[in-house]
PDB file of N, CA and C in Angstrom:
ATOM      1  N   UNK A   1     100.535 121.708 140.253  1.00  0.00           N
ATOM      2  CA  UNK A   1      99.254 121.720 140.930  1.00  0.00           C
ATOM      3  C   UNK A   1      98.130 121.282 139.982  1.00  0.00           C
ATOM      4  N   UNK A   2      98.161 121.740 138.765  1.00  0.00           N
ATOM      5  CA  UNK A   2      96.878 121.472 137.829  1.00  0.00           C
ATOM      6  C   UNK A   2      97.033 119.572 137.674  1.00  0.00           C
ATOM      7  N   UNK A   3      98.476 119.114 137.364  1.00  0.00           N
ATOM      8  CA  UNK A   3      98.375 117.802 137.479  1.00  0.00           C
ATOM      9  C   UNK A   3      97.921 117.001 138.912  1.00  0.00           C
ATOM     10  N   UNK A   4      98.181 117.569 139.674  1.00  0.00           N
ATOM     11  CA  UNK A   4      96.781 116.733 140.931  1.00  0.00           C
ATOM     12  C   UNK A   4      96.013 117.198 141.076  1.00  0.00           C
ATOM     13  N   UNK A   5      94.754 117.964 140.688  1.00  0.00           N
ATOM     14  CA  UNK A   5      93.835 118.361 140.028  1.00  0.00           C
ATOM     15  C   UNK A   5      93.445 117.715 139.306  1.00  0.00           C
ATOM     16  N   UNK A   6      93.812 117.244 138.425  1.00  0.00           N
ATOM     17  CA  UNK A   6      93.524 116.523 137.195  1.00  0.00           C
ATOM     18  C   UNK A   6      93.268 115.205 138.107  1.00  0.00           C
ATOM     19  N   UNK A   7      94.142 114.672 138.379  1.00  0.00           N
ATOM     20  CA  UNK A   7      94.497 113.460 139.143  1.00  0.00           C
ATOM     21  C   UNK A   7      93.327 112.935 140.140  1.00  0.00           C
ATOM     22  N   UNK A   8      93.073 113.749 141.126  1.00  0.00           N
ATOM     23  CA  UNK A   8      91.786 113.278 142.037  1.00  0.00           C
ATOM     24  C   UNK A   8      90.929 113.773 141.058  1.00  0.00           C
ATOM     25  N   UNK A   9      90.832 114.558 140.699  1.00  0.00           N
ATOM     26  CA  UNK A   9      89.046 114.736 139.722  1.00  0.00           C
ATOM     27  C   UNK A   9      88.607 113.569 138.705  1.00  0.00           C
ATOM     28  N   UNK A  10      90.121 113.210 138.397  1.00  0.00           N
ATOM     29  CA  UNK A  10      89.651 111.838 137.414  1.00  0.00           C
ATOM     30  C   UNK A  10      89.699 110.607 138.111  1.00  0.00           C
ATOM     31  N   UNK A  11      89.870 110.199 139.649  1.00  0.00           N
ATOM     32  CA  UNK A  11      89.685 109.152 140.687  1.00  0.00           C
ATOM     33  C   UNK A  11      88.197 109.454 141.124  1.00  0.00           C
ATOM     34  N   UNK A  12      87.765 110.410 141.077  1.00  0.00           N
ATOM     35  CA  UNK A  12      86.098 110.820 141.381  1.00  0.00           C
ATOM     36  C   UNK A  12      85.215 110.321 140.671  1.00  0.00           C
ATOM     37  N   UNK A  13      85.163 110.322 139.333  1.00  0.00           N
ATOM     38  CA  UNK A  13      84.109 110.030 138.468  1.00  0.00           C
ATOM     39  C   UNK A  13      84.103 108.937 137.808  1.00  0.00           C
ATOM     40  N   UNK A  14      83.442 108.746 136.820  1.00  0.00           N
ATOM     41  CA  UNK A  14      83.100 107.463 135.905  1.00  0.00           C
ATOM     42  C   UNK A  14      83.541 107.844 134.480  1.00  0.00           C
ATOM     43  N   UNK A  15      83.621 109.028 134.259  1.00  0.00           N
ATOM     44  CA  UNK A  15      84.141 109.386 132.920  1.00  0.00           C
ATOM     45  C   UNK A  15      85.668 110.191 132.587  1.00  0.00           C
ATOM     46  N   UNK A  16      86.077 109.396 133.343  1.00  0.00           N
ATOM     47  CA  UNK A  16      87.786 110.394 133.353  1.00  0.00           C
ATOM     48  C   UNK A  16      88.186 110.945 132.459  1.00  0.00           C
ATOM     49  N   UNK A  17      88.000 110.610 131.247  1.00  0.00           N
ATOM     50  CA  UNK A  17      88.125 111.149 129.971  1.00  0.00           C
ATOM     51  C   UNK A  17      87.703 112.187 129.332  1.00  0.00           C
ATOM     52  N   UNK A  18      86.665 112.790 130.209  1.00  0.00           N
ATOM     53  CA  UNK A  18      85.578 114.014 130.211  1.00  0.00           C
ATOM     54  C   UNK A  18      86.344 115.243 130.806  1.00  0.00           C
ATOM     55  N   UNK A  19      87.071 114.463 132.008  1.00  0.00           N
ATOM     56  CA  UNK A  19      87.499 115.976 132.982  1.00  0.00           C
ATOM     57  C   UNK A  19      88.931 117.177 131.803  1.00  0.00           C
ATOM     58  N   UNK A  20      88.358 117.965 132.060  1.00  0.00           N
ATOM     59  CA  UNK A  20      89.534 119.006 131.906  1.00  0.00           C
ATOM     60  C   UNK A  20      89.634 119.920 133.206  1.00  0.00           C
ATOM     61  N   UNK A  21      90.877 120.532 133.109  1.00  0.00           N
ATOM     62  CA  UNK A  21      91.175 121.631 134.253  1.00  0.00           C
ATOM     63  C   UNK A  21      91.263 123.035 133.268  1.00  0.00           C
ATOM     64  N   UNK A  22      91.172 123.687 133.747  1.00  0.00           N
ATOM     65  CA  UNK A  22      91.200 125.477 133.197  1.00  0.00           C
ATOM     66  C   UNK A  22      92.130 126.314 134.160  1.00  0.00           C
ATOM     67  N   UNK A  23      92.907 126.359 133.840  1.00  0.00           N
ATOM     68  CA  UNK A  23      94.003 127.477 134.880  1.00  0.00           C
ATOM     69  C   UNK A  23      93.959 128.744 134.825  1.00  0.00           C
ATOM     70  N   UNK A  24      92.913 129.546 135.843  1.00  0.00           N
ATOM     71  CA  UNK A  24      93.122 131.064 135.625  1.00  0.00           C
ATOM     72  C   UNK A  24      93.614 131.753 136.660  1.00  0.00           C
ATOM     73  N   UNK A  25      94.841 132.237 136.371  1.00  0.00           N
ATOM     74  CA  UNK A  25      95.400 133.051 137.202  1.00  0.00           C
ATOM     75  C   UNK A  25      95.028 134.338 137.758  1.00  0.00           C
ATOM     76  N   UNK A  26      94.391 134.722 138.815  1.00  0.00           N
ATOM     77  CA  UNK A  26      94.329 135.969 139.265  1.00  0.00           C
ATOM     78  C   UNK A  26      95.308 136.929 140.255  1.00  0.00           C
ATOM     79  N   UNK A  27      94.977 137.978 141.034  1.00  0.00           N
ATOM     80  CA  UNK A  27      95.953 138.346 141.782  1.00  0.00           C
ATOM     81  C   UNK A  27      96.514 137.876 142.609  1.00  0.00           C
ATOM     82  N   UNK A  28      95.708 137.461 143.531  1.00  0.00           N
ATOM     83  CA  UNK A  28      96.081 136.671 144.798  1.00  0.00           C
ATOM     84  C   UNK A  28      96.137 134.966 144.513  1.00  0.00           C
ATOM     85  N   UNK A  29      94.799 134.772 143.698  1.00  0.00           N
ATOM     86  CA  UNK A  29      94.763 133.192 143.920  1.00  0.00           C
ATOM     87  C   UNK A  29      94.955 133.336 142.256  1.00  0.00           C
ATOM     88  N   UNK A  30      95.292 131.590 142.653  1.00  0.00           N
ATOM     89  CA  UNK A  30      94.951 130.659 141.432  1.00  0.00           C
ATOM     90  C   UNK A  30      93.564 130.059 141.211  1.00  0.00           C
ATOM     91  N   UNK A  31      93.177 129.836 140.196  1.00  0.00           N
ATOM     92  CA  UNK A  31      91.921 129.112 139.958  1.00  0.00           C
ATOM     93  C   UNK A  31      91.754 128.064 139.033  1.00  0.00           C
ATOM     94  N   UNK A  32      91.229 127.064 139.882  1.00  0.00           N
ATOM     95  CA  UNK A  32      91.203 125.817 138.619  1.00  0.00           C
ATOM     96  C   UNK A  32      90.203 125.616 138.444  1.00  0.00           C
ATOM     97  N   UNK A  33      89.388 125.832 137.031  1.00  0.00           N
ATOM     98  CA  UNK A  33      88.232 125.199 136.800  1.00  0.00           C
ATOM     99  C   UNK A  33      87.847 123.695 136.081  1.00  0.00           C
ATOM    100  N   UNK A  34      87.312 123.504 136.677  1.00  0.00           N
ATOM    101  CA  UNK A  34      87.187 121.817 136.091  1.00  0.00           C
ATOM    102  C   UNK A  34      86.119 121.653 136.129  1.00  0.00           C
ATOM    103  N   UNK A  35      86.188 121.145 134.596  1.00  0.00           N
ATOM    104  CA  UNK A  35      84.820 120.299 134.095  1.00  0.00           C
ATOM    105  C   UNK A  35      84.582 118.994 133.631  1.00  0.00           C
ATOM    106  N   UNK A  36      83.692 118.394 134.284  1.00  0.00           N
ATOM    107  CA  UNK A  36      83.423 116.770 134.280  1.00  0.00           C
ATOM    108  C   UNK A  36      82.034 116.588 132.908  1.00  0.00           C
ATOM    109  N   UNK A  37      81.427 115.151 133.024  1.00  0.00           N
ATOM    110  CA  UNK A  37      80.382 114.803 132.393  1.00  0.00           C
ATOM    111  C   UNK A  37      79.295 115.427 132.945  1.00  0.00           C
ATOM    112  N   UNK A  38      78.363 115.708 132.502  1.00  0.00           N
ATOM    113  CA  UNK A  38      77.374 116.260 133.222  1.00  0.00           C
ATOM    114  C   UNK A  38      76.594 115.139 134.346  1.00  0.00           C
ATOM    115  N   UNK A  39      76.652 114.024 133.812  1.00  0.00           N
ATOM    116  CA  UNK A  39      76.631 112.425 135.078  1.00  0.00           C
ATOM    117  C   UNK A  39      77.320 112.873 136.117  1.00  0.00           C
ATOM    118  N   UNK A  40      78.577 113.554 136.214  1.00  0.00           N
ATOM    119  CA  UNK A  40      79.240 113.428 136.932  1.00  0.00           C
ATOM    120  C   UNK A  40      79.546 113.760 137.917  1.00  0.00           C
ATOM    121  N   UNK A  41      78.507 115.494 137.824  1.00  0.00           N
ATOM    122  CA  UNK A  41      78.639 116.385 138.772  1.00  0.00           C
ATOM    123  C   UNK A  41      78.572 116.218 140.163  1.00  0.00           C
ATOM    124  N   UNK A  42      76.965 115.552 139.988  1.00  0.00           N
ATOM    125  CA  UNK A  42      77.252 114.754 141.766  1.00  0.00           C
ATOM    126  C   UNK A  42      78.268 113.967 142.099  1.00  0.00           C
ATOM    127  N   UNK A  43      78.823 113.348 141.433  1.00  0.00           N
ATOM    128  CA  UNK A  43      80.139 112.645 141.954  1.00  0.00           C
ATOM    129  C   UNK A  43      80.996 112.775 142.245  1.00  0.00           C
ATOM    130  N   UNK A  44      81.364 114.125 141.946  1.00  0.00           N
ATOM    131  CA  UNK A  44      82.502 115.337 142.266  1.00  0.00           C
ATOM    132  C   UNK A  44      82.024 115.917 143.220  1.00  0.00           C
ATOM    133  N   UNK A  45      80.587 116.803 143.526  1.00  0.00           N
ATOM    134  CA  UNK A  45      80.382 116.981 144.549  1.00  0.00           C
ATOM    135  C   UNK A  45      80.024 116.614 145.633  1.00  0.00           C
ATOM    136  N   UNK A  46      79.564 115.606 145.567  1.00  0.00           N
ATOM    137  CA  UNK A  46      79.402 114.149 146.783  1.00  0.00           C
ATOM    138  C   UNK A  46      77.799 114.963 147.561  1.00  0.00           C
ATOM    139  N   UNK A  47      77.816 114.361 148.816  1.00  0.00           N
ATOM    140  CA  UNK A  47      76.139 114.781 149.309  1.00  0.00           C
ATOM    141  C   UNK A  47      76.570 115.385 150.093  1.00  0.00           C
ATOM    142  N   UNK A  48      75.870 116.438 150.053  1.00  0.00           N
ATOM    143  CA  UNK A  48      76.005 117.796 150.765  1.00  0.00           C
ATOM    144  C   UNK A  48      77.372 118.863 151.050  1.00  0.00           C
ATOM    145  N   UNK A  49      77.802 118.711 149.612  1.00  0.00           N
ATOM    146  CA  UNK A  49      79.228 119.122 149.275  1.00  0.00           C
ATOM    147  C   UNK A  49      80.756 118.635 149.590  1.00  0.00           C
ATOM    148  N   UNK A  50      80.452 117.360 150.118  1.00  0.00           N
ATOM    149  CA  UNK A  50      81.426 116.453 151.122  1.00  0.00           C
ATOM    150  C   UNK A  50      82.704 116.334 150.563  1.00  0.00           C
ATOM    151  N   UNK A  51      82.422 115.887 149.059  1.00  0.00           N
ATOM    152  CA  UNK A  51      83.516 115.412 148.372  1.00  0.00           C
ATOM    153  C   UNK A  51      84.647 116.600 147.641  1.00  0.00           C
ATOM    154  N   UNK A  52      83.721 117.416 147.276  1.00  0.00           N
ATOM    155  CA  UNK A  52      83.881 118.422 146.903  1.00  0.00           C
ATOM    156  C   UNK A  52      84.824 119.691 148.153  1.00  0.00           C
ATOM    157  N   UNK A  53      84.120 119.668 149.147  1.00  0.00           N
ATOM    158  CA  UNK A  53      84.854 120.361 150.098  1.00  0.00           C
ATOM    159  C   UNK A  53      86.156 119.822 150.623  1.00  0.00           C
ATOM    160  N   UNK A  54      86.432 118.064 150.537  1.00  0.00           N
ATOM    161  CA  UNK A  54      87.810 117.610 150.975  1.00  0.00           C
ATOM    162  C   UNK A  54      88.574 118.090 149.591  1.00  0.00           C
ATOM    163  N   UNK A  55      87.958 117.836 148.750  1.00  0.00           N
ATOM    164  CA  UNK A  55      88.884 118.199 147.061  1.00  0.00           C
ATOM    165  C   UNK A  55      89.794 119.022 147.460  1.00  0.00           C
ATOM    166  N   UNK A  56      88.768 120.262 148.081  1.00  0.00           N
ATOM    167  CA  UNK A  56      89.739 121.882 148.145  1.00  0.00           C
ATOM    168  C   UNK A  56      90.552 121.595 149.223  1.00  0.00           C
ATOM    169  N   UNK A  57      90.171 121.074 150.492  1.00  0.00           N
ATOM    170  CA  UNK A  57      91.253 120.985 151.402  1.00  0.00           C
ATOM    171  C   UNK A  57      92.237 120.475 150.780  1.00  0.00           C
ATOM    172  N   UNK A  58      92.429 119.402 150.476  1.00  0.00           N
ATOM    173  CA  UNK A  58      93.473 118.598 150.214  1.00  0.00           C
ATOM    174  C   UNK A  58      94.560 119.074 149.036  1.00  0.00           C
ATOM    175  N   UNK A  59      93.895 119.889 148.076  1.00  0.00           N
ATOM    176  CA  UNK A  59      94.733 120.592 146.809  1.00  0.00           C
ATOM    177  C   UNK A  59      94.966 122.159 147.489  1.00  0.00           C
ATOM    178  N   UNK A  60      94.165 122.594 148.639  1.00  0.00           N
ATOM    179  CA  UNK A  60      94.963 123.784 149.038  1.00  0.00           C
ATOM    180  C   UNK A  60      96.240 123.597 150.062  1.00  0.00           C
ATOM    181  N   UNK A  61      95.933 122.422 150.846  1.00  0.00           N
ATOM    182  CA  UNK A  61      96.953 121.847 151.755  1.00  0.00           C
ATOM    183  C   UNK A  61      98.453 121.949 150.850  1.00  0.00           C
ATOM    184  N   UNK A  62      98.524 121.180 149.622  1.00  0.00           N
ATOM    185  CA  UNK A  62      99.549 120.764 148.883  1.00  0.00           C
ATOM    186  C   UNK A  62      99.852 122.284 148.524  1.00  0.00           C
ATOM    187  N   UNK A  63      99.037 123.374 147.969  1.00  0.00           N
ATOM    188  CA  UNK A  63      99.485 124.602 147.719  1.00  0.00           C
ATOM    189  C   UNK A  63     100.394 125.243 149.022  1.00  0.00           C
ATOM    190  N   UNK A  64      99.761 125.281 149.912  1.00  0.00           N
ATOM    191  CA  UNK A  64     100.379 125.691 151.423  1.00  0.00           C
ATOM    192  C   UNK A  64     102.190 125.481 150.708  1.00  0.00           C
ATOM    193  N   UNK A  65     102.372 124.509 150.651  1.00  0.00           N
ATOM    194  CA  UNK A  65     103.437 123.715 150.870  1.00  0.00           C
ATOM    195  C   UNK A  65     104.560 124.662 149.730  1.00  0.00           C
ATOM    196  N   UNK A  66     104.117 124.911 148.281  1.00  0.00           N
ATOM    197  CA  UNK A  66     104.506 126.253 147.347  1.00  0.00           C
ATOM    198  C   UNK A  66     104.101 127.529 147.442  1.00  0.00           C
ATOM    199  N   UNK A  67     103.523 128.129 148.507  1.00  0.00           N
ATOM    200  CA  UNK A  67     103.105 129.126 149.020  1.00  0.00           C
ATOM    201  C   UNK A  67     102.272 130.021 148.359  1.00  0.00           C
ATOM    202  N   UNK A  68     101.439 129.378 147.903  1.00  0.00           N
ATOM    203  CA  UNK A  68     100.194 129.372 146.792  1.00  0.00           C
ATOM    204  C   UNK A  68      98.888 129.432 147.097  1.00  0.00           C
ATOM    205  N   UNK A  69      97.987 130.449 146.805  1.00  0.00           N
ATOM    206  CA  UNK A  69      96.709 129.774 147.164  1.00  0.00           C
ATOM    207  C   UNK A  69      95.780 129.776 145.873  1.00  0.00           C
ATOM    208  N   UNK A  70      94.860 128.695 145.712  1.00  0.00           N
ATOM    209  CA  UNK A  70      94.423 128.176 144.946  1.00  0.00           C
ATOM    210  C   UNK A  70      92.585 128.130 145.560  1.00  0.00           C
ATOM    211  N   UNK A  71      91.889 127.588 144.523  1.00  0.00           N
ATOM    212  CA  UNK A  71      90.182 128.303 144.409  1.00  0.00           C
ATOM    213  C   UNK A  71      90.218 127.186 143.300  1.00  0.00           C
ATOM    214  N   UNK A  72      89.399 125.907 143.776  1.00  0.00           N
ATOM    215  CA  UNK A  72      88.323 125.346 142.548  1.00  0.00           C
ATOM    216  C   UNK A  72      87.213 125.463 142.540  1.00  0.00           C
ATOM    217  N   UNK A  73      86.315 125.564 141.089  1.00  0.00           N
ATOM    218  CA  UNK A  73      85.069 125.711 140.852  1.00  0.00           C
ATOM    219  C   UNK A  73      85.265 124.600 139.695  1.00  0.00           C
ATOM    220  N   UNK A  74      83.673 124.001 140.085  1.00  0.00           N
ATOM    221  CA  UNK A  74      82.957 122.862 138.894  1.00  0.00           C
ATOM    222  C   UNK A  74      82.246 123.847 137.822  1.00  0.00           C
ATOM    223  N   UNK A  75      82.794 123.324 136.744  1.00  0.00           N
ATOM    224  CA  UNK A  75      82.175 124.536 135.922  1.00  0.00           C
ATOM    225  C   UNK A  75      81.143 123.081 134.724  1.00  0.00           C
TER     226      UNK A  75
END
């Protein structure tokens, strides 16, 4: 999971080389934190959270599938 994470967050921006992921495990969920360029933020979060809100669909969809649930934050 953290490698497609990685994967669309670095198809988002202009500085791919910037992004890291942070894996913190809690009880229920997983959590990935990822951090971009500071340029970048809007680009990850798109206008009016657009981009940002398909992010999570699409990486919780794939969790569904390992019976996982997962939580990103732009840190």
């Amino acid at each position: 999971m953290e490698e497609l994470v990685k994967l669309i967050a670095r198809g988002l921006v202009e500085y791919p080389e910037a992004v890291t992921v942070r894996v913190v495990e809690l009880e229920q969920v997983t959590l990935y934190e990822v951090s971009v360029a500071p340029s970048d933020i809007g680009k990850i979060v798109g206008k009016s959270g657009r981009i940002i809100k398909a992010f999570r669909s699409v990486v919780s969809a794939a969790a569904v599938a390992y019976g996982k649930r997962i939580s990103i934050e732009i840190v």
